[in-house]
Each structure stands twice: as C-alpha cells, then as structure tokens.
PDB file of N, CA and C in Angstrom:
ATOM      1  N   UNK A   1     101.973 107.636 111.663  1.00  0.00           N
ATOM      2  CA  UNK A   1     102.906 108.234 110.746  1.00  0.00           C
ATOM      3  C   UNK A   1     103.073 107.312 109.553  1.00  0.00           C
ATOM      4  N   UNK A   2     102.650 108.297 108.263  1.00  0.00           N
ATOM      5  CA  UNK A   2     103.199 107.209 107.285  1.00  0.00           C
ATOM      6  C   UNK A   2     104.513 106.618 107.112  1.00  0.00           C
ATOM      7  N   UNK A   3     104.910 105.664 106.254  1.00  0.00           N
ATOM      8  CA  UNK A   3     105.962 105.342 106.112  1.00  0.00           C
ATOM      9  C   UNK A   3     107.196 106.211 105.444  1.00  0.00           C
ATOM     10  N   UNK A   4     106.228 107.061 104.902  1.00  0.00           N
ATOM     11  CA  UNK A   4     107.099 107.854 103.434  1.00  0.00           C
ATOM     12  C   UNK A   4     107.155 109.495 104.306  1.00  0.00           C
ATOM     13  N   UNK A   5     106.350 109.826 105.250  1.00  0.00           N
ATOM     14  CA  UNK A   5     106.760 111.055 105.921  1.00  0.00           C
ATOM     15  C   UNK A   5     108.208 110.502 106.334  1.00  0.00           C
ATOM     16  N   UNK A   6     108.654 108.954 107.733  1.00  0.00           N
ATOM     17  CA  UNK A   6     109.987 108.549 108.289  1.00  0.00           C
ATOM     18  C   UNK A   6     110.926 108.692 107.217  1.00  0.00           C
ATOM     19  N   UNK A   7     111.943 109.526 107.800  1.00  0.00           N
ATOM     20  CA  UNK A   7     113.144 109.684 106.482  1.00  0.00           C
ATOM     21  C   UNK A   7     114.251 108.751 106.638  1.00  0.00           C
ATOM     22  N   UNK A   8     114.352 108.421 105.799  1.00  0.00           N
ATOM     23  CA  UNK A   8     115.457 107.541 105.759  1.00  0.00           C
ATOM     24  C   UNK A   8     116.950 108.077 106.368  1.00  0.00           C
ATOM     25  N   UNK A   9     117.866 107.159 107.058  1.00  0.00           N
ATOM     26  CA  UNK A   9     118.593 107.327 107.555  1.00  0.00           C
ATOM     27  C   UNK A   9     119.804 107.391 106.486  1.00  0.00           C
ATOM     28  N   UNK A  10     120.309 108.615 106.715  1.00  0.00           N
ATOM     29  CA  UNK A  10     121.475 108.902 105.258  1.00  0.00           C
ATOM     30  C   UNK A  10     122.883 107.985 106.375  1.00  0.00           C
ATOM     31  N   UNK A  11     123.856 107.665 105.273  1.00  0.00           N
ATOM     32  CA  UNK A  11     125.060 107.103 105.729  1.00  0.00           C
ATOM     33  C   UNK A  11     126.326 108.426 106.654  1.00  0.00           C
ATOM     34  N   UNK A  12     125.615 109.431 106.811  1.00  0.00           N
ATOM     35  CA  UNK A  12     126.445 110.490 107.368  1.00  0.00           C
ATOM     36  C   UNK A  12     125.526 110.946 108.650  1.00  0.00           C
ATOM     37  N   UNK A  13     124.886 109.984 109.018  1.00  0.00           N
ATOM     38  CA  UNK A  13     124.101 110.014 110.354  1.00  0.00           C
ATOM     39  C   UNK A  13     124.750 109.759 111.300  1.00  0.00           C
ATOM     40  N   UNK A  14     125.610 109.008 111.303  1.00  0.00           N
ATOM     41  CA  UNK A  14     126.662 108.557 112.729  1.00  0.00           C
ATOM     42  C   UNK A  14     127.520 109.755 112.718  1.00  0.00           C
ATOM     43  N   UNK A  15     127.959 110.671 111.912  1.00  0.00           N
ATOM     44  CA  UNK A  15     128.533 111.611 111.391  1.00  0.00           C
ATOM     45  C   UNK A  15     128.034 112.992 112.175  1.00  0.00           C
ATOM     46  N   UNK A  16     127.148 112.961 111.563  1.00  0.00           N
ATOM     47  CA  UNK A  16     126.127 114.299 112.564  1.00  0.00           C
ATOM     48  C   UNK A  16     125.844 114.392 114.062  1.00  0.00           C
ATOM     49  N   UNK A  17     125.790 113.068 114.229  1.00  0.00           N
ATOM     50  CA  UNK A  17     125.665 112.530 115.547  1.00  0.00           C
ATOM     51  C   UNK A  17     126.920 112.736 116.552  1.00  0.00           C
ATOM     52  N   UNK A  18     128.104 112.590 116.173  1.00  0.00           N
ATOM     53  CA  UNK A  18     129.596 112.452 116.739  1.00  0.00           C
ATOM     54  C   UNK A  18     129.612 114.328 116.779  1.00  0.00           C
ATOM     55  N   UNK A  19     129.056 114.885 115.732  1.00  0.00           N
ATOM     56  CA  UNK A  19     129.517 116.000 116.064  1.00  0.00           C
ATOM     57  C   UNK A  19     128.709 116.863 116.678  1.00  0.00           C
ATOM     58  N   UNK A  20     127.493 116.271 117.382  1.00  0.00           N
ATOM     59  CA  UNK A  20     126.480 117.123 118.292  1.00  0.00           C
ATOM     60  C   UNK A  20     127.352 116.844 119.736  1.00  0.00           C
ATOM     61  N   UNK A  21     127.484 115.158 119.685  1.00  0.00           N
ATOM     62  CA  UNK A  21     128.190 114.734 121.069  1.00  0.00           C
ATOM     63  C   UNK A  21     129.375 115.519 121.441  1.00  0.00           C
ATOM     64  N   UNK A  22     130.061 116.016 120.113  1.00  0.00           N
ATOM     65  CA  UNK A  22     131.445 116.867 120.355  1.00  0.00           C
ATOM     66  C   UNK A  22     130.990 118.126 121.065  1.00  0.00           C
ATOM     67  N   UNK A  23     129.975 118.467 120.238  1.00  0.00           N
ATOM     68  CA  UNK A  23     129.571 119.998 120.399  1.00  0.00           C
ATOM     69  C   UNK A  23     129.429 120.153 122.062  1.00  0.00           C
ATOM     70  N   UNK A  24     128.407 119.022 122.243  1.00  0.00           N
ATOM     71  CA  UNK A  24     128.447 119.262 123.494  1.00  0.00           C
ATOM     72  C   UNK A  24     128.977 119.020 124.872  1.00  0.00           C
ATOM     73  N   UNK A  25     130.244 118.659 124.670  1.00  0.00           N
ATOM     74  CA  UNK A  25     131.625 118.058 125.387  1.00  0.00           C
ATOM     75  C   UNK A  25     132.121 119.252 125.164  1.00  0.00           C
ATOM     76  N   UNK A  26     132.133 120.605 123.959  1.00  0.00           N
ATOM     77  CA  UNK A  26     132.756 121.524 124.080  1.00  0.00           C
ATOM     78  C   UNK A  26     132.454 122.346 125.135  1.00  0.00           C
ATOM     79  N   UNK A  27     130.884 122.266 124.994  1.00  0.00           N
ATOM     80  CA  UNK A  27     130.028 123.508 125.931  1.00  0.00           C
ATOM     81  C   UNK A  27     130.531 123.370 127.408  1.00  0.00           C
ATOM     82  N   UNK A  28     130.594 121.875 127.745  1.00  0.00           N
ATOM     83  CA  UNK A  28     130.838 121.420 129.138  1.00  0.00           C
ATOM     84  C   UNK A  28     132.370 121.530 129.256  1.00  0.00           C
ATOM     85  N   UNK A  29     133.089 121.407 128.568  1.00  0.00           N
ATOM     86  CA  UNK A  29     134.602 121.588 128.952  1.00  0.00           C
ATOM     87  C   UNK A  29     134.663 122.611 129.064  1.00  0.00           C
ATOM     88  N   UNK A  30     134.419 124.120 128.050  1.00  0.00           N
ATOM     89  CA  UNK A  30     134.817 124.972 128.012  1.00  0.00           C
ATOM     90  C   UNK A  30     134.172 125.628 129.272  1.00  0.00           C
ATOM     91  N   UNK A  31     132.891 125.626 129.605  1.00  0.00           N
ATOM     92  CA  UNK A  31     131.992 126.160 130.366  1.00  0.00           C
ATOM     93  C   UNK A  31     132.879 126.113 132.102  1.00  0.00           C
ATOM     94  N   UNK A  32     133.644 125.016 131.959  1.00  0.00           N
ATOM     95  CA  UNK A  32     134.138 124.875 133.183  1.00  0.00           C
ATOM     96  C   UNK A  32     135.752 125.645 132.979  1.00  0.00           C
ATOM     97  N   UNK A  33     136.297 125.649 131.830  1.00  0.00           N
ATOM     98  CA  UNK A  33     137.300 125.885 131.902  1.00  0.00           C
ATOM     99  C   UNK A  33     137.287 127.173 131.945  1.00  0.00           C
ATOM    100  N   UNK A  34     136.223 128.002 131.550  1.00  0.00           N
ATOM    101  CA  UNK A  34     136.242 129.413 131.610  1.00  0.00           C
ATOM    102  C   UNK A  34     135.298 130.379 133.133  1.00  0.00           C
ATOM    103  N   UNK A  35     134.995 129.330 133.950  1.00  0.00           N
ATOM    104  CA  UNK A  35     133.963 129.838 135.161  1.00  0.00           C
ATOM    105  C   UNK A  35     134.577 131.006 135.674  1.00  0.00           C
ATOM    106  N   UNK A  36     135.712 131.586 135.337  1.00  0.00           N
ATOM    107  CA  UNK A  36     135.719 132.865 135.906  1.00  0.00           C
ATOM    108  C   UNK A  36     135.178 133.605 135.171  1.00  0.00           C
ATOM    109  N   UNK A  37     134.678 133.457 134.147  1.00  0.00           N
ATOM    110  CA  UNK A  37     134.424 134.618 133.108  1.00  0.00           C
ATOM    111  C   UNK A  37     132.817 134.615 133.548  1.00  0.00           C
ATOM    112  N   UNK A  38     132.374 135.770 133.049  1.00  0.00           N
ATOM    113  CA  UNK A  38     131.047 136.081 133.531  1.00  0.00           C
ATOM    114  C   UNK A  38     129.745 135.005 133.068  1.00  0.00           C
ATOM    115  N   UNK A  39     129.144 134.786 133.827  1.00  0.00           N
ATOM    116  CA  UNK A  39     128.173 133.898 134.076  1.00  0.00           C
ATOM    117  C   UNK A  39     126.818 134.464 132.167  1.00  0.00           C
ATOM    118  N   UNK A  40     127.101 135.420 131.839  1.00  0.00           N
ATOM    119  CA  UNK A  40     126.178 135.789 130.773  1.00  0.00           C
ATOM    120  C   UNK A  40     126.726 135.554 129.499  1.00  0.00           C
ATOM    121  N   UNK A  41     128.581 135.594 129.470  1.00  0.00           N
ATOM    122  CA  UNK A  41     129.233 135.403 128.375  1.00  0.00           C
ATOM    123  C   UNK A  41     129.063 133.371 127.788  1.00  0.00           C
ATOM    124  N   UNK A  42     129.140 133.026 129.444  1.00  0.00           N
ATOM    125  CA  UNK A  42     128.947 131.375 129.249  1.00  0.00           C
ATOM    126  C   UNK A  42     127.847 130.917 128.995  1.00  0.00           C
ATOM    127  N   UNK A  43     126.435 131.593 129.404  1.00  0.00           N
ATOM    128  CA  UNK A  43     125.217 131.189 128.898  1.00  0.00           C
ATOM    129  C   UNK A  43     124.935 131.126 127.501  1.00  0.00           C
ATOM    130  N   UNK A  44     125.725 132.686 126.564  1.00  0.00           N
ATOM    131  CA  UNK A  44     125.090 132.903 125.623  1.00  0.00           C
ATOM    132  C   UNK A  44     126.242 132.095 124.471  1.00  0.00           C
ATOM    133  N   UNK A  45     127.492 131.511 125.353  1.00  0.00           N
ATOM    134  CA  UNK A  45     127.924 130.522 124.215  1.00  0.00           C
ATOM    135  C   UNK A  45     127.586 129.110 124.364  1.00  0.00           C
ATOM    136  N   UNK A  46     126.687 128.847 125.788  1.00  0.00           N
ATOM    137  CA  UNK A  46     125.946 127.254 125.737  1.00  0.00           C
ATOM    138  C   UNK A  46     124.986 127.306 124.736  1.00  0.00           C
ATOM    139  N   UNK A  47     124.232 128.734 124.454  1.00  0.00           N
ATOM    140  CA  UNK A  47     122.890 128.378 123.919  1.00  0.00           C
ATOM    141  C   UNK A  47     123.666 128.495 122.583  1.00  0.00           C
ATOM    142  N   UNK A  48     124.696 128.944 122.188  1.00  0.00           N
ATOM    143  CA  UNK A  48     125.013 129.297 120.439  1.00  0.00           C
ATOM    144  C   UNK A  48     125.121 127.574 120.393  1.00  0.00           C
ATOM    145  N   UNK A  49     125.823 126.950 121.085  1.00  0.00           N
ATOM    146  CA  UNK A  49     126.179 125.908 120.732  1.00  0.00           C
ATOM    147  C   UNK A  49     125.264 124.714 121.018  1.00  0.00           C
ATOM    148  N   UNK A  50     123.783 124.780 121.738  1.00  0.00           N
ATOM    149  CA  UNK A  50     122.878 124.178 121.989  1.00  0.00           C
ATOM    150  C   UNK A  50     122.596 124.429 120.906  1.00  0.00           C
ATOM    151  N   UNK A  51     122.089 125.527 119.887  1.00  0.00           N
ATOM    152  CA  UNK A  51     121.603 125.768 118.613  1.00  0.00           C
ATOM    153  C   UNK A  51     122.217 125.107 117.790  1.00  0.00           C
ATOM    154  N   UNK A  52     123.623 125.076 117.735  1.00  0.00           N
ATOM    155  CA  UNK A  52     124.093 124.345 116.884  1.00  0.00           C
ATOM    156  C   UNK A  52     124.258 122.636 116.444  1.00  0.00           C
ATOM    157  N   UNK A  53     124.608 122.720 117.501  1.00  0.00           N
ATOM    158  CA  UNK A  53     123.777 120.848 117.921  1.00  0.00           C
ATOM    159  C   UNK A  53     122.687 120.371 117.746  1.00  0.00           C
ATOM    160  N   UNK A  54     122.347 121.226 118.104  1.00  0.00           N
ATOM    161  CA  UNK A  54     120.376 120.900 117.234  1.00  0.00           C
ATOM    162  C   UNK A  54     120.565 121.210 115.901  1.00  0.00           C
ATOM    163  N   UNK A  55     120.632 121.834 115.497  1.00  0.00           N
ATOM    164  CA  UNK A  55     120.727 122.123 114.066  1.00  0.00           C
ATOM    165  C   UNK A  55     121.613 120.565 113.600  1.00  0.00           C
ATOM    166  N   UNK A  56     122.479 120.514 113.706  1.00  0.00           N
ATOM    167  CA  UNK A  56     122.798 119.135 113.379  1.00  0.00           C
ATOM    168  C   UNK A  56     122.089 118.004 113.613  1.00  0.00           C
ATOM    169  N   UNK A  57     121.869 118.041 114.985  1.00  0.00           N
ATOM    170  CA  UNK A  57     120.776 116.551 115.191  1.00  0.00           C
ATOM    171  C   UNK A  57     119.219 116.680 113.993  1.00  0.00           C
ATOM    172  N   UNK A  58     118.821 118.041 114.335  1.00  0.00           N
ATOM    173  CA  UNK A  58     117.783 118.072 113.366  1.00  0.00           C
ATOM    174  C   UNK A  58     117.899 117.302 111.836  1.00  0.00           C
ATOM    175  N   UNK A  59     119.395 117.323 111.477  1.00  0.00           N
ATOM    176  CA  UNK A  59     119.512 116.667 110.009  1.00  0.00           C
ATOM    177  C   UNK A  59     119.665 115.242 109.772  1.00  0.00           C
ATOM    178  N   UNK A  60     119.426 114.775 111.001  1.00  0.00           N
ATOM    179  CA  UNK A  60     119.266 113.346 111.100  1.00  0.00           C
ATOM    180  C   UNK A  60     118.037 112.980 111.041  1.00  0.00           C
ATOM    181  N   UNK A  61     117.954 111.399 110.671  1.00  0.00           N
ATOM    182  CA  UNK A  61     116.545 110.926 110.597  1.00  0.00           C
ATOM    183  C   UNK A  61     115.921 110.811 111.559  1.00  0.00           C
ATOM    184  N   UNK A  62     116.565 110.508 112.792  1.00  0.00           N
ATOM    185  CA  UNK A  62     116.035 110.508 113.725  1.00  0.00           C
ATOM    186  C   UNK A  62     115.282 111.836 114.794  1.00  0.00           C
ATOM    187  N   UNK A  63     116.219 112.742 114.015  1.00  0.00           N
ATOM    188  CA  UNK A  63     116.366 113.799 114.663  1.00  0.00           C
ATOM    189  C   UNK A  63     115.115 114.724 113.665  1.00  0.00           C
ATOM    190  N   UNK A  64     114.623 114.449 112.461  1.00  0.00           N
ATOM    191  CA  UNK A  64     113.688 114.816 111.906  1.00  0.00           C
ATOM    192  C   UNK A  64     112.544 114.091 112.643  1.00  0.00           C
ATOM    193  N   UNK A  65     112.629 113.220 112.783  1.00  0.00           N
ATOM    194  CA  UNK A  65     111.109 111.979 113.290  1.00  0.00           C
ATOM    195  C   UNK A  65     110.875 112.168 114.457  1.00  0.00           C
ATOM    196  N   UNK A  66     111.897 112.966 115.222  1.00  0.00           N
ATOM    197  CA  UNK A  66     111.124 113.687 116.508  1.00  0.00           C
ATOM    198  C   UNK A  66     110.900 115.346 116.824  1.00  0.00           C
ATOM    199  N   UNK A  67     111.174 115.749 115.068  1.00  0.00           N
ATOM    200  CA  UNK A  67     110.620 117.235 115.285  1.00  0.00           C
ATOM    201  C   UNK A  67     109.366 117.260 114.560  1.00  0.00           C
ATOM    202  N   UNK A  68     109.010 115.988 113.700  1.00  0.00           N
ATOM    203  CA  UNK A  68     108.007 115.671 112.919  1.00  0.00           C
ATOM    204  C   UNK A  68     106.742 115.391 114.497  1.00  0.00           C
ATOM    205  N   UNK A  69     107.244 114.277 115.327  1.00  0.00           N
ATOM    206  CA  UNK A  69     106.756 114.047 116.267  1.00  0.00           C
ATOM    207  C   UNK A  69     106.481 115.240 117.461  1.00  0.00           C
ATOM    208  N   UNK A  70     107.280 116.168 117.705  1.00  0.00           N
ATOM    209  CA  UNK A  70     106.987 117.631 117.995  1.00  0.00           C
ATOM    210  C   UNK A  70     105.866 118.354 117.870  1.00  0.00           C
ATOM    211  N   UNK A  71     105.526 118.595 116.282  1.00  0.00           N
ATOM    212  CA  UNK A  71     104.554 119.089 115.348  1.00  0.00           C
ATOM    213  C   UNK A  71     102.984 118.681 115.603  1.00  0.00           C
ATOM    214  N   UNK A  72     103.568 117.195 115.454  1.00  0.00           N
ATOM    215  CA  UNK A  72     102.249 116.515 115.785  1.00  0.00           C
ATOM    216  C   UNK A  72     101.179 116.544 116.840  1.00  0.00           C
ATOM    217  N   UNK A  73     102.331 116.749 118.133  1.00  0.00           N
ATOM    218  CA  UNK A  73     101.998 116.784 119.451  1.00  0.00           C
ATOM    219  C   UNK A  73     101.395 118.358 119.306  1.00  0.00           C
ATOM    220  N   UNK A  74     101.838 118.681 119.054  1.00  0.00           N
ATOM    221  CA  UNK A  74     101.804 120.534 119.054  1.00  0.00           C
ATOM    222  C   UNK A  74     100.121 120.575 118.648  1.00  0.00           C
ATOM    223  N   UNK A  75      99.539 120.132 117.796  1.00  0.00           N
ATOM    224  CA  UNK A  75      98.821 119.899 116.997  1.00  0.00           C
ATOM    225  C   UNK A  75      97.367 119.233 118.014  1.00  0.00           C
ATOM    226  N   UNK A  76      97.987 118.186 118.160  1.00  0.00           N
ATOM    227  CA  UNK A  76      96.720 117.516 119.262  1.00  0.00           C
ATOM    228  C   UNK A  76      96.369 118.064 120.163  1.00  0.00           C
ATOM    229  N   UNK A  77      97.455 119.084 120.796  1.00  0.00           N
ATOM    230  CA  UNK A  77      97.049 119.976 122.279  1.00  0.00           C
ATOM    231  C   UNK A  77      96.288 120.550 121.916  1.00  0.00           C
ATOM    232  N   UNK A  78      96.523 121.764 120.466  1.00  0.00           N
ATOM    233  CA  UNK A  78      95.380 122.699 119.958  1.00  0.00           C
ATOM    234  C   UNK A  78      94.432 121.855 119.659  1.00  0.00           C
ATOM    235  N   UNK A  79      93.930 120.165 119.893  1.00  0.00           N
ATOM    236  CA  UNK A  79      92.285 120.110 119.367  1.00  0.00           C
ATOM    237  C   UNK A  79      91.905 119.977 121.115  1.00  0.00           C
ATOM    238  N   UNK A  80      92.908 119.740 122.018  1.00  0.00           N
ATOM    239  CA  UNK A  80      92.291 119.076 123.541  1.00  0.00           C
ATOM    240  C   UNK A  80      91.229 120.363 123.635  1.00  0.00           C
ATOM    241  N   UNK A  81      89.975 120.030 124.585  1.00  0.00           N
ATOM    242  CA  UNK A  81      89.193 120.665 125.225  1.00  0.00           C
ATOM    243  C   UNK A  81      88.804 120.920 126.685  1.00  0.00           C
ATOM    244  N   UNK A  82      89.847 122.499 126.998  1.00  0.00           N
ATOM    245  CA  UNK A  82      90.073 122.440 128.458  1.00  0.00           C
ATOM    246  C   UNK A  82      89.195 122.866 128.932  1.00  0.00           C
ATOM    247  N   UNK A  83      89.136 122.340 130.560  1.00  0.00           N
ATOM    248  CA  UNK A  83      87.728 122.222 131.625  1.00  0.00           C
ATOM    249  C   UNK A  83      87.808 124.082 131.512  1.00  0.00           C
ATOM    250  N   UNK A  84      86.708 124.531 131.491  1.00  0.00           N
ATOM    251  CA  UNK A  84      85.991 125.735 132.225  1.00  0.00           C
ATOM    252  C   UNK A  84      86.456 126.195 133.590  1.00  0.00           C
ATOM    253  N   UNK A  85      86.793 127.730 134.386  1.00  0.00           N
ATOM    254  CA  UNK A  85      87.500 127.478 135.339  1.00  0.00           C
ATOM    255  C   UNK A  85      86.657 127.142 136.304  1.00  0.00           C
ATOM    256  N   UNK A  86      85.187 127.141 136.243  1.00  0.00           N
ATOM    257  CA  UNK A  86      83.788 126.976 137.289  1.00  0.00           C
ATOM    258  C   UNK A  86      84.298 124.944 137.236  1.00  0.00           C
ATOM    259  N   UNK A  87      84.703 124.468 136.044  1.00  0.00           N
ATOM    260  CA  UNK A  87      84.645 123.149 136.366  1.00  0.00           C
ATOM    261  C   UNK A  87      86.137 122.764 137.290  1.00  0.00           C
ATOM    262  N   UNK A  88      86.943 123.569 136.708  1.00  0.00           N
ATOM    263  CA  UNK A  88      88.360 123.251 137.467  1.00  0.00           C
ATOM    264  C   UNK A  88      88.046 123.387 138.813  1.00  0.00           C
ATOM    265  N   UNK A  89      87.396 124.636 138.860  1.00  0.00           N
ATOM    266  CA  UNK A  89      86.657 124.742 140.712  1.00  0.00           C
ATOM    267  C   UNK A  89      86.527 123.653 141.449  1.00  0.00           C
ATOM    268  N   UNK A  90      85.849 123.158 140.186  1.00  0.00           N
ATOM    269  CA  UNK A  90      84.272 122.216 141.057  1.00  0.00           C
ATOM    270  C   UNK A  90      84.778 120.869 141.280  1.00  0.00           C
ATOM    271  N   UNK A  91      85.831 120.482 140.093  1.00  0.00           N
ATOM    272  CA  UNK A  91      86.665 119.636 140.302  1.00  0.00           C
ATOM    273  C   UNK A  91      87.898 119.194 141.573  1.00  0.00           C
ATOM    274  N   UNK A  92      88.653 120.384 141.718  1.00  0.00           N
ATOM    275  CA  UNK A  92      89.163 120.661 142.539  1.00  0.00           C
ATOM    276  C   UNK A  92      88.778 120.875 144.162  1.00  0.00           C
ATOM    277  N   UNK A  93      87.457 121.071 144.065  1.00  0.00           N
ATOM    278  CA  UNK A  93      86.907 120.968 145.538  1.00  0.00           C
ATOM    279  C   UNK A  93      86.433 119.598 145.824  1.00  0.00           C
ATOM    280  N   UNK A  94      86.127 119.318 144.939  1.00  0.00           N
ATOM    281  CA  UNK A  94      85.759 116.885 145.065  1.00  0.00           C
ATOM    282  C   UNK A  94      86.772 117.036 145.645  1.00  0.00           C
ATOM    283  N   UNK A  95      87.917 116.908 144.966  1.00  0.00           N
ATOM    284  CA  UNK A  95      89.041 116.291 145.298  1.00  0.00           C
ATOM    285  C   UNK A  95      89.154 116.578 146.967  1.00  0.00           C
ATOM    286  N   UNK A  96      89.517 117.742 147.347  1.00  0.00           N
ATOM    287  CA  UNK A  96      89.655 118.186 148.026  1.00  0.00           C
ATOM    288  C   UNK A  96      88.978 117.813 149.180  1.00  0.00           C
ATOM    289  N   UNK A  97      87.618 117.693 149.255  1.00  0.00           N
ATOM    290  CA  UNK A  97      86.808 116.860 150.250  1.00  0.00           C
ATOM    291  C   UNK A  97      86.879 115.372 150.431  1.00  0.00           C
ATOM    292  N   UNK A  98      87.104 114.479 148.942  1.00  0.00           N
ATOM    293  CA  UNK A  98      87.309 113.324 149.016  1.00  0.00           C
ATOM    294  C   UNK A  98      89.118 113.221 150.406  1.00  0.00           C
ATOM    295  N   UNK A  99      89.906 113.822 149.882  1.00  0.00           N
ATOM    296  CA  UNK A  99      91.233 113.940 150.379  1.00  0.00           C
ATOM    297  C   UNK A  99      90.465 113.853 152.313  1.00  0.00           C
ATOM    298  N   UNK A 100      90.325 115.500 152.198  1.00  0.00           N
ATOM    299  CA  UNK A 100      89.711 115.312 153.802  1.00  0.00           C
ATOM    300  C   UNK A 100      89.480 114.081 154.531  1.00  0.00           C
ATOM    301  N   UNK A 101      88.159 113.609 153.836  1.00  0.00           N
ATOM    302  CA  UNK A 101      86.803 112.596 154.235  1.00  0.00           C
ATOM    303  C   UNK A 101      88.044 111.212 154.298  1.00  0.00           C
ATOM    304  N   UNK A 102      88.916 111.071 153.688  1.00  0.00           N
ATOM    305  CA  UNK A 102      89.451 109.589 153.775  1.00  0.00           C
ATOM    306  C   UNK A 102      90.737 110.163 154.926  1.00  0.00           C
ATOM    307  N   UNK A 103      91.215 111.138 154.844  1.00  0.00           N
ATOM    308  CA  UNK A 103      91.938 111.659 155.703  1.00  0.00           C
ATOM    309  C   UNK A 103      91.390 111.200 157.421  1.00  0.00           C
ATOM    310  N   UNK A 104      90.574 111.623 157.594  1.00  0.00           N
ATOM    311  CA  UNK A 104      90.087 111.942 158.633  1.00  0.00           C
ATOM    312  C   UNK A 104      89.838 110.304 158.828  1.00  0.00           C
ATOM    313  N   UNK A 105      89.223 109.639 157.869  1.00  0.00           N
ATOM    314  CA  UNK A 105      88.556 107.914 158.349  1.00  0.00           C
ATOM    315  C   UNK A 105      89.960 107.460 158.341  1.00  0.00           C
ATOM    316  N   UNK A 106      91.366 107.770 157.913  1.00  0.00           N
ATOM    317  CA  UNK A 106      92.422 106.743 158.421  1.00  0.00           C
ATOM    318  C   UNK A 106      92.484 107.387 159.743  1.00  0.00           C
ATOM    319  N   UNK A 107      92.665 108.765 159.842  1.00  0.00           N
ATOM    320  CA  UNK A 107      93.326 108.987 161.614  1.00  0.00           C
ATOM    321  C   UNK A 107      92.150 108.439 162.419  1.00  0.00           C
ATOM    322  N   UNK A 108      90.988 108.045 162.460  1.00  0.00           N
ATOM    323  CA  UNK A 108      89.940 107.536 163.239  1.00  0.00           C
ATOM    324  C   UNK A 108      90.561 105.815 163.166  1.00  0.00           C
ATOM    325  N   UNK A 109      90.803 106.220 162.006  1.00  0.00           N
ATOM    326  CA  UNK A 109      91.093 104.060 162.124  1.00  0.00           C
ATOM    327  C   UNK A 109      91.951 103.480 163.033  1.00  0.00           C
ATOM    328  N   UNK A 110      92.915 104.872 162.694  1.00  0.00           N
ATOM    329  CA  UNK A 110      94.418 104.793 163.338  1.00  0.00           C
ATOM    330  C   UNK A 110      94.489 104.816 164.911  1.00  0.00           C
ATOM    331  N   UNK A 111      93.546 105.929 165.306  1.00  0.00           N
ATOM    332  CA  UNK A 111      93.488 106.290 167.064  1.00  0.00           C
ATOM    333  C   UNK A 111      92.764 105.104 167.400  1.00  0.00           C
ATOM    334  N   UNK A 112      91.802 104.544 166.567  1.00  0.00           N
ATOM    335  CA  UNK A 112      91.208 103.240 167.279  1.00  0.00           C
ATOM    336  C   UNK A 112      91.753 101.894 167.669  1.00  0.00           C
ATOM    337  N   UNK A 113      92.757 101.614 166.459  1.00  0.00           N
ATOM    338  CA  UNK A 113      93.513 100.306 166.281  1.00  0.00           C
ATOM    339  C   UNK A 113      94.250 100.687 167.379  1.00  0.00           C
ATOM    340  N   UNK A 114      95.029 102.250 167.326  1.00  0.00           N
ATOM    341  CA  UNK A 114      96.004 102.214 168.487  1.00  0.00           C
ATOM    342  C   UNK A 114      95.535 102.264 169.684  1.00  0.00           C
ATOM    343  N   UNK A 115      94.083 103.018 170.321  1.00  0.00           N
ATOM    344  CA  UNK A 115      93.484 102.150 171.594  1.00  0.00           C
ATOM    345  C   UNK A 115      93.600 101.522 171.629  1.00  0.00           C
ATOM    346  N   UNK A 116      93.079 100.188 170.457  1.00  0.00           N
ATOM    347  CA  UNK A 116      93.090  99.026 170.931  1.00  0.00           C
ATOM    348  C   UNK A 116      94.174  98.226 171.105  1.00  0.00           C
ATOM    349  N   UNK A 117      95.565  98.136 170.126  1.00  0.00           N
ATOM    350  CA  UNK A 117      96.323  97.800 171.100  1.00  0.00           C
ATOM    351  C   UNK A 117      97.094  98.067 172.531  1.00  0.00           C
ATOM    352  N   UNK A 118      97.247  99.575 172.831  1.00  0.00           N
ATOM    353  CA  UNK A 118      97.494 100.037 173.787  1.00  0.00           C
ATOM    354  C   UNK A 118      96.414  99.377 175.267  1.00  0.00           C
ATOM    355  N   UNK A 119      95.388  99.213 174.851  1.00  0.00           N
ATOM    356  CA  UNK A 119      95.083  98.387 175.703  1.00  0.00           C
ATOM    357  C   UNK A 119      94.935  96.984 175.962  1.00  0.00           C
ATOM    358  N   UNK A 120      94.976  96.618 175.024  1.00  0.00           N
ATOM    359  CA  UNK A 120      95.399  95.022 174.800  1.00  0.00           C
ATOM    360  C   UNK A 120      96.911  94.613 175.557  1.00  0.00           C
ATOM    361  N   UNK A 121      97.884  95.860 175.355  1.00  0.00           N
ATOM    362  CA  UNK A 121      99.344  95.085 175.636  1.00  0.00           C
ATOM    363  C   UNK A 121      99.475  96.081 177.421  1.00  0.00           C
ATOM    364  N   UNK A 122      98.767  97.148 177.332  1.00  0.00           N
ATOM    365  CA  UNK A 122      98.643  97.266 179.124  1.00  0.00           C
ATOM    366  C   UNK A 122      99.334  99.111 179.126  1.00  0.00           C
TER     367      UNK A 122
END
C-alpha cells in the first residue's frame, strides 16, 4: 500500500470511534431490555444500527485502511487458481489413504508395544 492511498487520521477520529462503541452498547442494552418484543423487530434494529456503526467506523482512517484492505483481498481471490474437481478428488483421496496407512501403522505399533508390555509386567 502506498503511502498516499493510508489516510490520514483526522482529529475527530476518537470522536467517531466513541460513537460506534456507543452505538453498540445501545444495540446490546436495548436488545436485552426489549427481549420480549419479537425476535425480528430486534434483529432488524441490531442490523440498522450495525449499519450505522459501520458507517461511522468506515470514516475513520483506520476504518478506511481496512475497507481499502477488504478490496484488496477481494481482488487477489479473483486472480487465485482453483484445483479442478477431478484434482480436488484426487487430492482428497491421497489424503485419505495417507490418513488410513499411518492410522493403521500407529494401532499396529500400539497392539505391539502393548503385547509387549503386558507381557513383560505378567
């Protein structure tokens, strides 16, 4: 990231910040203070107010430099190049035999060591 994309941190950042933390001390107070009320009325005022909190954090620098960082990510997934499902197969069955094959050589290790002490101590 260049230097000049990171935004500078404005002096009303601690500001924005106090009032996401509020926001969301509201959601949780109120959310409890209202649990009799229907379970769809309280969802759809967590998410108004999840929106809104974001929307504030978003106007922070920090809060830009990880939707900038978001973007980015977003970005690299669309270049990754995913396995074929014949390779996911093919992949997935290694595994799968490797798992077995060491499976099977500890319980052999295991029944042996434990013969052998079982007969060692009588």
């Amino acid at each position: 990231m260049n230097s000049k994309d990171t935004p500078e941190g404005s002096k009303f950042d601690a500001l924005k910040w106090l009032m996401v933390v509020l926001l969301v001390a509201v959601g949780v107070v109120g959310n409890s203070m209202y649990a009799e009320q229907s379970l769809l009325y309280r969802v759809i005022a967590l998410l108004v107010l999840a929106l809104v909190a974001g929307f504030f954090a978003m106007k922070t620098a920090k809060g830009h430099a990880f939707f900038t960082l978001f973007k980015e990510a977003k970005n690299e997934v669309r270049k990754v190049v995913w396995p074929t499902r014949q390779e996911t197969l093919q992949t997935t069955a290694m595994v799968v035999v490797v798992v077995l094959v060491i499976g099977l050589l500890l319980w052999g290790l295991d029944s042996f060591l434990g013969w052998m002490v079982s007969s060692i101590i009588g």
